[in-house]
Protein backbone atom coordinates (compact mmCIF):
# COMPACT_ATOMS: atom_id res chain seq x y z
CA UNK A 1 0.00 0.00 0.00
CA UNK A 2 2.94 2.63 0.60
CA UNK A 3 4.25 1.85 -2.40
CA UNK A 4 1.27 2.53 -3.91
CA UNK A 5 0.52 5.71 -2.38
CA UNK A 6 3.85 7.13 -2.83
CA UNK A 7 4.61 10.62 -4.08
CA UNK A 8 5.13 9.80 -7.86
CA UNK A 9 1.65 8.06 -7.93
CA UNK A 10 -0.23 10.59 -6.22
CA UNK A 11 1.34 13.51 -8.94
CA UNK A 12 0.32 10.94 -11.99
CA UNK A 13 -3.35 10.99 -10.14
CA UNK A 14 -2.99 14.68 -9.88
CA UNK A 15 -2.21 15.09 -13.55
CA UNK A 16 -5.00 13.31 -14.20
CA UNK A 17 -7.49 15.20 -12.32
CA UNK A 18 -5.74 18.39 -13.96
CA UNK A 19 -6.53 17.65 -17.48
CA UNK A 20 -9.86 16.49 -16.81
CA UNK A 21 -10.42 19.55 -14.42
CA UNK A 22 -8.66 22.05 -17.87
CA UNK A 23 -11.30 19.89 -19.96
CA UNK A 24 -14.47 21.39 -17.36
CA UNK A 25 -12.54 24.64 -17.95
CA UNK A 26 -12.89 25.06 -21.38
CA UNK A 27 -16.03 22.89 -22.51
CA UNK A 28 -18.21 24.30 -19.46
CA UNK A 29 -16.55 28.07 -17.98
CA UNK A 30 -15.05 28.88 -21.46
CA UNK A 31 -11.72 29.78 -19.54
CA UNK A 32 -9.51 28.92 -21.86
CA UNK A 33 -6.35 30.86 -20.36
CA UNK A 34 -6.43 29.10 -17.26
CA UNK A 35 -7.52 25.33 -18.75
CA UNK A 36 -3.87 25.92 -20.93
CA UNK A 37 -1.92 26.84 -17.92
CA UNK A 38 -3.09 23.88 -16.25
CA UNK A 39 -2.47 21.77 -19.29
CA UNK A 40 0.92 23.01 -18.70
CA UNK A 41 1.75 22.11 -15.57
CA UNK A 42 0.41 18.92 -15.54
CA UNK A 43 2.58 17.99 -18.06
CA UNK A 44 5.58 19.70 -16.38
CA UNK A 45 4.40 17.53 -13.21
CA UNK A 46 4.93 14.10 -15.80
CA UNK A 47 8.50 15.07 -16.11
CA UNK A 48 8.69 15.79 -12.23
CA UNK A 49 6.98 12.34 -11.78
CA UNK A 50 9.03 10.12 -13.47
CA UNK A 51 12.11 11.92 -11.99
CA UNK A 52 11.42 11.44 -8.44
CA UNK A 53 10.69 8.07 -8.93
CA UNK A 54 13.68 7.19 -10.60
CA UNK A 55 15.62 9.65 -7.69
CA UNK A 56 14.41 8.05 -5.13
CA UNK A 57 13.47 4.09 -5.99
CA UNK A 58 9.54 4.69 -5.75
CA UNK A 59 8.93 2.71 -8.93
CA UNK A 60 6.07 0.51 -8.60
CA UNK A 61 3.61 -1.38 -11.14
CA UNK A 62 1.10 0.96 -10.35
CA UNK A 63 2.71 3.71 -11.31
CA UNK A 64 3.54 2.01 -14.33
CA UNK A 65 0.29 1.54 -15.24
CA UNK A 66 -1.00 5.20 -14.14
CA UNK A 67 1.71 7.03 -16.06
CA UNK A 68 0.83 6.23 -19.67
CA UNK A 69 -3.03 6.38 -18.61
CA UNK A 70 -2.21 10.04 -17.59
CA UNK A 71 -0.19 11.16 -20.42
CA UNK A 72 -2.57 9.84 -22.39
CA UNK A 73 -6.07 11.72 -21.06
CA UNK A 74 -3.80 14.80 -20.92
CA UNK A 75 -2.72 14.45 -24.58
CA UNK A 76 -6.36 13.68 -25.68
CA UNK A 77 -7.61 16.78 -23.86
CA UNK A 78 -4.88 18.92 -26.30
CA UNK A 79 -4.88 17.01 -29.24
CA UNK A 80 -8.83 17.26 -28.86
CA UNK A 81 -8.81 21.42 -28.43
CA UNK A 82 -5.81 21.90 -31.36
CA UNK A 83 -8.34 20.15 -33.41
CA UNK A 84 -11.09 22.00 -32.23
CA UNK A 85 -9.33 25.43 -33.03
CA UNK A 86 -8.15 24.33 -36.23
CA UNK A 87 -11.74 23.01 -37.44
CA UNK A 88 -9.95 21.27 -40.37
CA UNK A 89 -10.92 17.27 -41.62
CA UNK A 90 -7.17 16.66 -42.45
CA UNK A 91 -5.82 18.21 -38.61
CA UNK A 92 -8.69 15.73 -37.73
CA UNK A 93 -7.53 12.85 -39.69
CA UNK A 94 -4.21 12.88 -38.26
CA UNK A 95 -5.65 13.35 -34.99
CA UNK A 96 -7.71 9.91 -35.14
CA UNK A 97 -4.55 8.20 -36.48
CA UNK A 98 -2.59 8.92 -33.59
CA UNK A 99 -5.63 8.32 -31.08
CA UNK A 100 -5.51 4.70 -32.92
CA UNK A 101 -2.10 4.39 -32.16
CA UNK A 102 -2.32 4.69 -28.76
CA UNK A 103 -5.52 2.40 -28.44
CA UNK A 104 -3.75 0.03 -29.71
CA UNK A 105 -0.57 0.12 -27.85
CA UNK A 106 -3.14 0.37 -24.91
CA UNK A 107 -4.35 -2.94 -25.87
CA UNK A 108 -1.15 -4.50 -27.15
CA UNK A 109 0.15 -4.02 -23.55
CA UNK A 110 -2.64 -5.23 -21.84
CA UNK A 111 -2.56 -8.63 -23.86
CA UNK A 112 1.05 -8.49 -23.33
CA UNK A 113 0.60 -8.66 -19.39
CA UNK A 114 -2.35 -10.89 -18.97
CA UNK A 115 -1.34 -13.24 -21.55
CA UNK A 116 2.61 -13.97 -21.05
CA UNK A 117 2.92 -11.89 -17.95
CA UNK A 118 5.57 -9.43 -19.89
CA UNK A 119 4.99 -6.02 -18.96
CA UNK A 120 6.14 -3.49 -21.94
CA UNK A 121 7.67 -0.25 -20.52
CA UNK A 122 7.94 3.17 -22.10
CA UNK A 123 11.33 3.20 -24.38
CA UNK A 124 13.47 6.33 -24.66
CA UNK A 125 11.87 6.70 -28.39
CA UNK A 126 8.72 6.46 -26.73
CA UNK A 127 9.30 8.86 -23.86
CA UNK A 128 10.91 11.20 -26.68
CA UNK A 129 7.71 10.75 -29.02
CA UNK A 130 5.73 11.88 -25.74
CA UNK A 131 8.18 14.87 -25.53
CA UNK A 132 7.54 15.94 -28.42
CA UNK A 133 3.38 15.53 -28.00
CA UNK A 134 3.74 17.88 -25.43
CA UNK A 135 5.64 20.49 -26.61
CA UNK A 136 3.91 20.83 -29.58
CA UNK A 137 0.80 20.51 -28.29
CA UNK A 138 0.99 22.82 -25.48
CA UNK A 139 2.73 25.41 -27.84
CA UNK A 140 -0.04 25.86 -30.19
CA UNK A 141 -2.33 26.06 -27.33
CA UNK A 142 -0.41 28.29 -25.39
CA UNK A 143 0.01 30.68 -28.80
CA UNK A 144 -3.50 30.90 -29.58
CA UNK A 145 -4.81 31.10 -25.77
CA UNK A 146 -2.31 32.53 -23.72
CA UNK A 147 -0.33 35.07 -26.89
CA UNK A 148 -3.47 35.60 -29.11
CA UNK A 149 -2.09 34.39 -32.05
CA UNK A 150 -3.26 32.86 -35.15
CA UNK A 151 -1.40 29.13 -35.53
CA UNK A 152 -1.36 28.71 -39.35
CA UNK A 153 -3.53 25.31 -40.12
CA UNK A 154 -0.32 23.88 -42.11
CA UNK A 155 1.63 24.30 -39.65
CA UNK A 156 -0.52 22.21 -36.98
CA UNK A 157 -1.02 19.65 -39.83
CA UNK A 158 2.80 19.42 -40.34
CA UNK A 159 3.39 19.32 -36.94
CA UNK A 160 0.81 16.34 -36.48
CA UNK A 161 2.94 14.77 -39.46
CA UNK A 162 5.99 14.33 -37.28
CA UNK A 163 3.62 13.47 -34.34
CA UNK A 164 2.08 10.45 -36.25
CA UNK A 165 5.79 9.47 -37.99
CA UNK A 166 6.89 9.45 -34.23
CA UNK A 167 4.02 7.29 -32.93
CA UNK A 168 4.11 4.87 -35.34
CA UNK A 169 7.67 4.58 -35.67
CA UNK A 170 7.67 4.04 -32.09
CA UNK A 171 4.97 1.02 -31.90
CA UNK A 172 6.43 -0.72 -34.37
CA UNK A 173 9.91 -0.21 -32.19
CA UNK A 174 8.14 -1.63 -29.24
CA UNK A 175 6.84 -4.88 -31.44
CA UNK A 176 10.05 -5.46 -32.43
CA UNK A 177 11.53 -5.51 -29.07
CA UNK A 178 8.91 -7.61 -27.90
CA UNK A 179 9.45 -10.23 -30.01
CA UNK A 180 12.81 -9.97 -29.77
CA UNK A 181 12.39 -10.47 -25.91
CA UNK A 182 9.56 -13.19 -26.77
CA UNK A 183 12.79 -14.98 -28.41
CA UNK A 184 14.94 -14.71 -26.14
CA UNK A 185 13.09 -16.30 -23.19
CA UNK A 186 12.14 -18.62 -25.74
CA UNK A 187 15.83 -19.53 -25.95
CA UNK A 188 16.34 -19.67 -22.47
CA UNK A 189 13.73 -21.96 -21.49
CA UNK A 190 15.06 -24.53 -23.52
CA UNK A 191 16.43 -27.66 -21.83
CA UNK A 192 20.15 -27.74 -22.41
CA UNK A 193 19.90 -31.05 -24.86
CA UNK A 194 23.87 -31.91 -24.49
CA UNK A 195 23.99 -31.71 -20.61
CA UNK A 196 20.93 -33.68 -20.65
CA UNK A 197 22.24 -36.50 -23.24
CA UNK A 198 25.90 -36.32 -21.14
CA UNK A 199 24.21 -37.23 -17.54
């Protein structure tokens, strides 16, 4: 139970209350300054997160399991404004591409776990595609919100081009390395067929 209510997982359940709290925000109070400065710092707080745990050995599987559930409401709250504001079918298209990315890695993981007990972690080209989410996300936001500027629709559909080359370039990364690790303990289970034949 401590490990599960350490302070890592009570930021990741903090981040998610803040993006569902900047979601209220701007569907219901129309505050859209304040909904992107919470945006913000909850996704300053997921860089906080995963640094304290790592600082201070308060990994746990919860944690695991909260983290990517966070970063993923948060990112569907931007992604879902960005293409709000930019009220165009192809921002949209790339939009639901990405959103089926992450469903599916959602899923892939789960079968992962509850089939062959393997839990899949987030890779550095993962963590750096979710880098790169955020920042661009949060940019656009924070230029038409916070600076009362006008975001050029190309350049939030080019942007979303890197986003979904990242993503996918990324889950097929983590496939890989699953079956690569599938192979491995395939290897390793194997009864040694010379020691056996020798005894």
């Amino acid at each position: 139970m401590n490990r599960r209510l350490n302070v890592p997982n009570v930021v990741t359940a903090t981040r998610i209350v803040m993006a569902f709290t900047a979601l209220w925000l701007v569907a219901r109070t129309g505050d859209d300054r304040a909904a992107v400065l919470i945006c913000v710092v909850a996704a300053l707080l997921d860089a906080f997160d995963g640094w304290y745990a790592r600082a201070f050995d308060q990994c746990s599987r919860v944690g695991e399991h909260m983290d990517p559930l966070a970063d993923k409401i948060l990112m569907g709250v931007v992604y879902g404004w960005v293409g709000v504001d930019a009220a165009s079918a192809v921002v949209w298209w790339i939009i639901g591409l990405v959103a089926v990315r992450e469903a599916a890695m959602t899923v892939f993981r789960a079968y992962s776990l509850r089939r062959y007990g393997r839990y899949i972690p987030a890779s550095r080209l993962g963590r750096k595609k979710m880098l790169v989410q955020s920042v661009a996300g949060l940019s656009v936001l924070s230029a038409t919100h916070l600076a009362g500027l006008e975001v050029p629709r190309i350049l939030v559909g080019f942007t979303l081009a890197i986003i979904l080359v990242l993503s996918y370039t990324s889950a097929a990364a983590y496939v890989a390395d699953w079956k690569r690790a599938g192979r491995s303990e395939a290897v390793a289970s194997e009864p040694d067929v010379r020691v056996a034949a020798n005894s």
